[in-house]
PDB file of N, CA and C in Angstrom:
ATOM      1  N   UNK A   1      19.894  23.793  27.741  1.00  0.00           N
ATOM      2  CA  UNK A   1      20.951  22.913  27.288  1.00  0.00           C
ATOM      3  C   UNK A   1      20.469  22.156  26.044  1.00  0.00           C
ATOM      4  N   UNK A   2      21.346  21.961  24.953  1.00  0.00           N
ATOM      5  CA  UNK A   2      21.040  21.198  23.680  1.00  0.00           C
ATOM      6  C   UNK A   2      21.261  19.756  24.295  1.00  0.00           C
ATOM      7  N   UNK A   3      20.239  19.048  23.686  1.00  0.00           N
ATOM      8  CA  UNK A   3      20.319  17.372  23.807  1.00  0.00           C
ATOM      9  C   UNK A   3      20.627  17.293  22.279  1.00  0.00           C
ATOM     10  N   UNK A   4      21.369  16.045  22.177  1.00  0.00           N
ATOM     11  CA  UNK A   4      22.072  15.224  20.786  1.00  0.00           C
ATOM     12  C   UNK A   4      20.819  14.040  20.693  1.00  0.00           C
ATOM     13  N   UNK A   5      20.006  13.872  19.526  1.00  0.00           N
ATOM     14  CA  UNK A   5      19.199  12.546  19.126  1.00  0.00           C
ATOM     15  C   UNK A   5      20.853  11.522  19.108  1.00  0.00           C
ATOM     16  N   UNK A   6      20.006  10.455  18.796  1.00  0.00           N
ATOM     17  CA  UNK A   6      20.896   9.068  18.633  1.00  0.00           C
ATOM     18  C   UNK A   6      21.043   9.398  17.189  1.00  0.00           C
ATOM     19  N   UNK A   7      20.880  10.160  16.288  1.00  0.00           N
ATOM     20  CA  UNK A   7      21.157  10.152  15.047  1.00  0.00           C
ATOM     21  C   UNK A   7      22.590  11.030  14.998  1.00  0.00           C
ATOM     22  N   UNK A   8      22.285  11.941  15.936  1.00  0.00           N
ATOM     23  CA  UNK A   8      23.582  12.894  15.966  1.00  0.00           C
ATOM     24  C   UNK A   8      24.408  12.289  16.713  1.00  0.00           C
ATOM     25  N   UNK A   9      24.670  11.466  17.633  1.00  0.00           N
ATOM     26  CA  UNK A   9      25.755  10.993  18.701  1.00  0.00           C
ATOM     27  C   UNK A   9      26.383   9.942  17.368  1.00  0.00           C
ATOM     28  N   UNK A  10      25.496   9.148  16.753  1.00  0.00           N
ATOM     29  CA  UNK A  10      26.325   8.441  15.726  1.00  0.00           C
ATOM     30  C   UNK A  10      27.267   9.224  14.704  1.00  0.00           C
ATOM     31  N   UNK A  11      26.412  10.094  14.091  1.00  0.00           N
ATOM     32  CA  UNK A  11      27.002  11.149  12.934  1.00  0.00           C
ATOM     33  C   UNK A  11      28.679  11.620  13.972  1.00  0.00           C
ATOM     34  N   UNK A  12      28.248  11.883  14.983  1.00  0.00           N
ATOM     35  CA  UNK A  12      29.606  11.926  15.784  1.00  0.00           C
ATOM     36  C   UNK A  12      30.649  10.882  16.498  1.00  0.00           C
ATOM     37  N   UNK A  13      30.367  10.351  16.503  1.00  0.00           N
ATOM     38  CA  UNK A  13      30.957   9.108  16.686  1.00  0.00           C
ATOM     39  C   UNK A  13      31.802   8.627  15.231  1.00  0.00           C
ATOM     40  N   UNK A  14      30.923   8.873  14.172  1.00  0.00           N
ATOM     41  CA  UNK A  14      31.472   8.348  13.103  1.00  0.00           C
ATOM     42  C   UNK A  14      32.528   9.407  12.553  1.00  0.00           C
ATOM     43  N   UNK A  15      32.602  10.505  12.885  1.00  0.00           N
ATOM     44  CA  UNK A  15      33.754  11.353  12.704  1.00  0.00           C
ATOM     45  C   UNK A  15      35.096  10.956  13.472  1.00  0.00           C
ATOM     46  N   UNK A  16      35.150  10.149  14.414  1.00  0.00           N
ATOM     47  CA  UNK A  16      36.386  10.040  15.248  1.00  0.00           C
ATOM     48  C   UNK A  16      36.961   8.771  14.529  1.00  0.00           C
ATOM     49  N   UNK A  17      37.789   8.739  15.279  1.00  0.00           N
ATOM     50  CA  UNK A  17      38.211   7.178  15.237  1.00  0.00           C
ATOM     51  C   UNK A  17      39.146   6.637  15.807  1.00  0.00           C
ATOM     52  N   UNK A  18      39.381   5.619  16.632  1.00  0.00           N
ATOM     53  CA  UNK A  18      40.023   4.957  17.676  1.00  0.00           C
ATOM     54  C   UNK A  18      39.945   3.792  17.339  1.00  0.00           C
ATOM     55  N   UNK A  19      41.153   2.758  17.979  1.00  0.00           N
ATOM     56  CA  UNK A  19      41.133   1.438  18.478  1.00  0.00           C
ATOM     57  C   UNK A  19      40.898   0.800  19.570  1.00  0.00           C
ATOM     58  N   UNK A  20      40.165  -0.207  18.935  1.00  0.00           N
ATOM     59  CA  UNK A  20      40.057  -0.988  20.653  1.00  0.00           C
ATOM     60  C   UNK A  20      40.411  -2.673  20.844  1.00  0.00           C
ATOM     61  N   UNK A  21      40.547  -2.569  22.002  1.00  0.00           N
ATOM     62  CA  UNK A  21      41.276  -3.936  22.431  1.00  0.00           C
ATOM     63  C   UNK A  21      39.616  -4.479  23.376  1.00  0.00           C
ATOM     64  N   UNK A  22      39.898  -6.122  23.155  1.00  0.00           N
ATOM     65  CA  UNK A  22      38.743  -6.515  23.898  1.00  0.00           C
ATOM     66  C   UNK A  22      39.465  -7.736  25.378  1.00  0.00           C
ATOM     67  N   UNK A  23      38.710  -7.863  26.013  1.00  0.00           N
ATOM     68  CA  UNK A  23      39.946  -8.706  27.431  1.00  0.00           C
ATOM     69  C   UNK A  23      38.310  -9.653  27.565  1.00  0.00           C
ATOM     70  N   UNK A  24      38.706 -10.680  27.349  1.00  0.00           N
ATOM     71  CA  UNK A  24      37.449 -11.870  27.774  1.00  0.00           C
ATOM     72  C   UNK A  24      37.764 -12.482  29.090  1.00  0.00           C
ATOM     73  N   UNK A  25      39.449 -12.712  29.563  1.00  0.00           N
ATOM     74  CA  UNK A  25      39.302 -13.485  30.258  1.00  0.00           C
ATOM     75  C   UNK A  25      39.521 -13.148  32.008  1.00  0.00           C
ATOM     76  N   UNK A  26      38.898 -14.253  32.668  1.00  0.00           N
ATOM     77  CA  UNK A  26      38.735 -13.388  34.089  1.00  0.00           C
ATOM     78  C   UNK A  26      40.010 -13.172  34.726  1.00  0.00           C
ATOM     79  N   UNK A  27      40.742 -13.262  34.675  1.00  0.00           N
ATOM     80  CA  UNK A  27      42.227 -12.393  34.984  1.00  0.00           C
ATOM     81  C   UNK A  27      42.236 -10.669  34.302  1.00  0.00           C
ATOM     82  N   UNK A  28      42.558 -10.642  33.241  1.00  0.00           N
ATOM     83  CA  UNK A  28      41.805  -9.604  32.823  1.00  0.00           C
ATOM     84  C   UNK A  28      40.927  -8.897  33.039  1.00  0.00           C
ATOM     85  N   UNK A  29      39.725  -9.296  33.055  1.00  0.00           N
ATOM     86  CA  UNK A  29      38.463  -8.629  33.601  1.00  0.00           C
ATOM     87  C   UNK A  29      38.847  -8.224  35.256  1.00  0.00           C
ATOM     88  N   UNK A  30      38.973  -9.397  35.810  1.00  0.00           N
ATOM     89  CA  UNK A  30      39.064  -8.585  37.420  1.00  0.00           C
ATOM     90  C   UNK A  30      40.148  -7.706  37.935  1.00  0.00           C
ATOM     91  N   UNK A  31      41.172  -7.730  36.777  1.00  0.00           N
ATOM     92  CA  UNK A  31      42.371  -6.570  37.168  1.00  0.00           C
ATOM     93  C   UNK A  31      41.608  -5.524  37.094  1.00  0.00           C
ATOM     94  N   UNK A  32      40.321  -5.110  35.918  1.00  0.00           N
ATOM     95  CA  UNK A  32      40.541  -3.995  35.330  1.00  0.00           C
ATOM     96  C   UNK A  32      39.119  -3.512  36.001  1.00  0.00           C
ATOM     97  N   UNK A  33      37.865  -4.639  36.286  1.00  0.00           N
ATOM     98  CA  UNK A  33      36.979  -4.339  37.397  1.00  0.00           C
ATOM     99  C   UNK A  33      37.554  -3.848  38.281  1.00  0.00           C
ATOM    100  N   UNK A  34      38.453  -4.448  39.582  1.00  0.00           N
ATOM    101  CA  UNK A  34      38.695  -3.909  40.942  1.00  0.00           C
ATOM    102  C   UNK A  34      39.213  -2.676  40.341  1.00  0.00           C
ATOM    103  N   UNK A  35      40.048  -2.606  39.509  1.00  0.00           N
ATOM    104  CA  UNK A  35      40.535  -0.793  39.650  1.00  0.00           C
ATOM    105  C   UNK A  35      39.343   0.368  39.016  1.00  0.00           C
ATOM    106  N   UNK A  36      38.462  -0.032  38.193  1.00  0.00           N
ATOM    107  CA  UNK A  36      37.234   0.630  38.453  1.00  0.00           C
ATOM    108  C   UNK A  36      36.430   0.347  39.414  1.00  0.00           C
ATOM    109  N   UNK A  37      36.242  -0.479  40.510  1.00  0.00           N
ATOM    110  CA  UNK A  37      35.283  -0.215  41.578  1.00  0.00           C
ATOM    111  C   UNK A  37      36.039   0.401  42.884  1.00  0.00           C
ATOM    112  N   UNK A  38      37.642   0.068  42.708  1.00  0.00           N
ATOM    113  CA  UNK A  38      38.414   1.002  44.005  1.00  0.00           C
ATOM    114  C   UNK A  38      38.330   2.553  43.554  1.00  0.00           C
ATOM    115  N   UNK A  39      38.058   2.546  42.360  1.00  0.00           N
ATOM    116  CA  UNK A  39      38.271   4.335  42.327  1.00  0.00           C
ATOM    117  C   UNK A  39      36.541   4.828  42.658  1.00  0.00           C
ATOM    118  N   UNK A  40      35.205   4.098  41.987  1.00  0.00           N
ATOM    119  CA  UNK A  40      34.007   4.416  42.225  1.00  0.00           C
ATOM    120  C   UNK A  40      33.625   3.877  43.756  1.00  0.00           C
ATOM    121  N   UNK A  41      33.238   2.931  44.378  1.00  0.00           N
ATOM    122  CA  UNK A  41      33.381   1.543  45.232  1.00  0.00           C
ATOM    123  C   UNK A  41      33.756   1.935  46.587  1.00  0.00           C
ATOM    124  N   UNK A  42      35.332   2.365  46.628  1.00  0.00           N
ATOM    125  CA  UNK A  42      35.752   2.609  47.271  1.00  0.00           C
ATOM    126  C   UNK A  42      37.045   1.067  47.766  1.00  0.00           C
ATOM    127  N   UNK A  43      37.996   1.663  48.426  1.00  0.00           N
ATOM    128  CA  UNK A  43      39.212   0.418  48.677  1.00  0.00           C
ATOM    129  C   UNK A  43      38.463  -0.736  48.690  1.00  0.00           C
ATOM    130  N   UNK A  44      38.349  -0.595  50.159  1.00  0.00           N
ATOM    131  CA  UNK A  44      37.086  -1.519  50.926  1.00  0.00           C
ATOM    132  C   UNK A  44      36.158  -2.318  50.375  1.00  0.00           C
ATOM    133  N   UNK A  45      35.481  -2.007  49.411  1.00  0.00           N
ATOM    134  CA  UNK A  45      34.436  -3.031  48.199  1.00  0.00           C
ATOM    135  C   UNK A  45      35.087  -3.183  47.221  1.00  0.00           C
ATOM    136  N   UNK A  46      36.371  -2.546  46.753  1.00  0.00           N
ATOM    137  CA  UNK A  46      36.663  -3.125  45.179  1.00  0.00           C
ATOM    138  C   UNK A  46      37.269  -4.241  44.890  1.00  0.00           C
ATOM    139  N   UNK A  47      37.142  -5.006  45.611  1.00  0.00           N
ATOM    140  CA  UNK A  47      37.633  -6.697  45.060  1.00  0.00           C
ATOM    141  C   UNK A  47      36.381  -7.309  44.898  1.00  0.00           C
ATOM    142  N   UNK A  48      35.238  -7.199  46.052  1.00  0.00           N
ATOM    143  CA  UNK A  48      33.651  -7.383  45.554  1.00  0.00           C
ATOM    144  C   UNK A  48      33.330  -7.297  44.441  1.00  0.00           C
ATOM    145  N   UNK A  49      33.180  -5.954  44.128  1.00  0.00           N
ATOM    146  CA  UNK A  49      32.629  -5.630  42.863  1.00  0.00           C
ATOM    147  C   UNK A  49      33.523  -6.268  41.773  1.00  0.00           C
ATOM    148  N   UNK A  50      34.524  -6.180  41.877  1.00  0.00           N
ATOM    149  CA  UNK A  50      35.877  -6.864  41.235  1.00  0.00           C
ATOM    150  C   UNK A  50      35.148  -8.043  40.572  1.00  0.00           C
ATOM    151  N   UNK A  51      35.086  -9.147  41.546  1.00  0.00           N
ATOM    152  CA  UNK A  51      34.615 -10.275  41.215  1.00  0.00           C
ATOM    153  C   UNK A  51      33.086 -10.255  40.648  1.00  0.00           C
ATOM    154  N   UNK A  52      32.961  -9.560  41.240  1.00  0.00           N
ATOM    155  CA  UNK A  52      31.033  -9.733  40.401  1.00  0.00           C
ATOM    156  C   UNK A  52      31.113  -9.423  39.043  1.00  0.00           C
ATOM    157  N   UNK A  53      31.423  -8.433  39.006  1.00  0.00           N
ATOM    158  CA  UNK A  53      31.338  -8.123  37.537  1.00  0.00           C
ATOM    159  C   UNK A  53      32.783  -8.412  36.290  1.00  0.00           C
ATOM    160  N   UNK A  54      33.478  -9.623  36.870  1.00  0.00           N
ATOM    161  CA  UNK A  54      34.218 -10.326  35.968  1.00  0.00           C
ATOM    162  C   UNK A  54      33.136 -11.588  35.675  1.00  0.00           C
ATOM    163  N   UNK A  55      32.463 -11.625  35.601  1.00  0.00           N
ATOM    164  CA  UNK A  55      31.590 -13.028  35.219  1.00  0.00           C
ATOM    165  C   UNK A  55      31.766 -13.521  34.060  1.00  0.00           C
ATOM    166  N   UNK A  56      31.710 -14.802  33.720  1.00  0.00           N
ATOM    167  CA  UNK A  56      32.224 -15.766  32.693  1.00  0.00           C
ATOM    168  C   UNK A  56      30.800 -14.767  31.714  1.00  0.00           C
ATOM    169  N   UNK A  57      31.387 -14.530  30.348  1.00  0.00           N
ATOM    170  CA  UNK A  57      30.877 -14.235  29.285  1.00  0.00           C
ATOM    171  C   UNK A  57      30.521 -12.298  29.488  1.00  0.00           C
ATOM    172  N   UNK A  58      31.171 -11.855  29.911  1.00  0.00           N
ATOM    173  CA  UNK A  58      31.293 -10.410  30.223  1.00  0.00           C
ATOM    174  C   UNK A  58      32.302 -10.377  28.968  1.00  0.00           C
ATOM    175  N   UNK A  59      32.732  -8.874  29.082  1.00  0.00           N
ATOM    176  CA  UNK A  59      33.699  -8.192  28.025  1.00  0.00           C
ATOM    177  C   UNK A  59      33.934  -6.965  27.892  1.00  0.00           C
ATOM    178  N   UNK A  60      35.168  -6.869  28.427  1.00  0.00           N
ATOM    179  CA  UNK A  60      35.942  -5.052  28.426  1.00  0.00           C
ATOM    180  C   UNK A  60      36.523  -4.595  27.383  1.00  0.00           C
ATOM    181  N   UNK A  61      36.212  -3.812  26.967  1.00  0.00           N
ATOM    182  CA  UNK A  61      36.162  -3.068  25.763  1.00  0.00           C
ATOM    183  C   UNK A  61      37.176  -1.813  26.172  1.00  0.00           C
ATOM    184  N   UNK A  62      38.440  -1.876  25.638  1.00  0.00           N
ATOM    185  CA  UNK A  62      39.406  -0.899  26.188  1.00  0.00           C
ATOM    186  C   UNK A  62      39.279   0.531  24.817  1.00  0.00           C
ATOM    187  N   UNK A  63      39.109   1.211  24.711  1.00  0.00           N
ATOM    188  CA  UNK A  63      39.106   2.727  23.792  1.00  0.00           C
ATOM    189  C   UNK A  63      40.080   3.382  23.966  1.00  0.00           C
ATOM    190  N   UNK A  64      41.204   3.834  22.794  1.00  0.00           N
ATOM    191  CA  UNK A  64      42.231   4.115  22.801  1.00  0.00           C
ATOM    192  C   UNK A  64      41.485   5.562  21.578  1.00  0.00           C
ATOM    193  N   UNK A  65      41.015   6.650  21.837  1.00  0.00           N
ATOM    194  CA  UNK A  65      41.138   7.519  20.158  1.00  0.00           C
ATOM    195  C   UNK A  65      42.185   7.607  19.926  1.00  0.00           C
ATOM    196  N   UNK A  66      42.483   7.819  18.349  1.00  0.00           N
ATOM    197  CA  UNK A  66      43.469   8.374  17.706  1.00  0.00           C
ATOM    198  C   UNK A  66      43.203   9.846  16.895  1.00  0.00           C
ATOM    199  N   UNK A  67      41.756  10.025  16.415  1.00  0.00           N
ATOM    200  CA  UNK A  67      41.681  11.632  16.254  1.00  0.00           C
ATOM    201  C   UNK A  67      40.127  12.124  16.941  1.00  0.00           C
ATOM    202  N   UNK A  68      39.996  12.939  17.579  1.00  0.00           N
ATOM    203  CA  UNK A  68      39.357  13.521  18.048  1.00  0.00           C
ATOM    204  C   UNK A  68      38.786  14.671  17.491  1.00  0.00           C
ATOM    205  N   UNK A  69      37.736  15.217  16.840  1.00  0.00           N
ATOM    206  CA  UNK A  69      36.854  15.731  16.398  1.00  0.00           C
ATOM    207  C   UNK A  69      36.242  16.480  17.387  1.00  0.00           C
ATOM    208  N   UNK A  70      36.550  18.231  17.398  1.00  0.00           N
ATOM    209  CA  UNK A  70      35.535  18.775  18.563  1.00  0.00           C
ATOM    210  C   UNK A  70      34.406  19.208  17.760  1.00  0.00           C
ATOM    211  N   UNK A  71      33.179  19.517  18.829  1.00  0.00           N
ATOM    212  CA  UNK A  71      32.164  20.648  18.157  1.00  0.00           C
ATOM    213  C   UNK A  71      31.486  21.410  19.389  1.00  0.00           C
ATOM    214  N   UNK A  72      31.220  22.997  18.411  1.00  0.00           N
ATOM    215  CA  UNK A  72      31.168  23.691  19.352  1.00  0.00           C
ATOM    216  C   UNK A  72      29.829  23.648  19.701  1.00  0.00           C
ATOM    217  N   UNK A  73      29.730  24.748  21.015  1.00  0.00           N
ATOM    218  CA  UNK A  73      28.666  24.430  21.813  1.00  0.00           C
ATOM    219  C   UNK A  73      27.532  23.228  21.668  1.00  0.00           C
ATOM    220  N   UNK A  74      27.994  21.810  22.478  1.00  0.00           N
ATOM    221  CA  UNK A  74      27.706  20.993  22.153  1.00  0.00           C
ATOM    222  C   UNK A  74      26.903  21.187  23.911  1.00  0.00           C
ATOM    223  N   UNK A  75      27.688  21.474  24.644  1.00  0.00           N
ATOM    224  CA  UNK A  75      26.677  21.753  26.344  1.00  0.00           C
ATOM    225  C   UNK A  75      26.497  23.136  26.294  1.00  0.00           C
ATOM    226  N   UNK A  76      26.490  24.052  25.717  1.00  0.00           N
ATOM    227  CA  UNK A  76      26.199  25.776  25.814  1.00  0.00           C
ATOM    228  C   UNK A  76      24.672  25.818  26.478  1.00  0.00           C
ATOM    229  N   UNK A  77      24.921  26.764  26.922  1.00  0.00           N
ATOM    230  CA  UNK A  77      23.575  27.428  27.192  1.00  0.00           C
ATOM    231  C   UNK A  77      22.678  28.375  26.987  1.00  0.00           C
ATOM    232  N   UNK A  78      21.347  28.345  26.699  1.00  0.00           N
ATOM    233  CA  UNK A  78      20.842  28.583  25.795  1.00  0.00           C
ATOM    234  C   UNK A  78      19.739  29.993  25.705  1.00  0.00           C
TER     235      UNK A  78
END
């Protein structure tokens, strides 16, 4: 399998391009925690995790792309 240096994940990265939205506050944060820890977590723990990881000075970073850039055999085998 090919590994990407950090020189190449940037060079790729810098080909795309998307917007993003940022959510500081804990209303926000814990809507969007519990529904990532009910889907990883499970029902049962995702208000836990919910709350833990809305902590005052956290920050969700929402990624929307708008063009997407493929390249080939980027996981091929070798």
């Amino acid at each position: 399998m090919t590994e990407m240096t950090i020189s190449e994940i940037k060079k790729f990265l810098m080909k795309s391009t998307f917007t993003a939205k940022l959510a500081t506050g804990f209303s926000e944060l814990f809507k969007w925690a519990t529904k990532i820890a009910r889907r990883y977590m499970g029902k049962e723990n995702a208000e836990v995790y919910g709350r833990r990881n809305s902590i005052d000075g956290a920050v969700l970073v929402r990624i929307k792309p708008t063009k997407i850039l493929a390249e080939k055999d980027t996981a091929a085998w070798e």
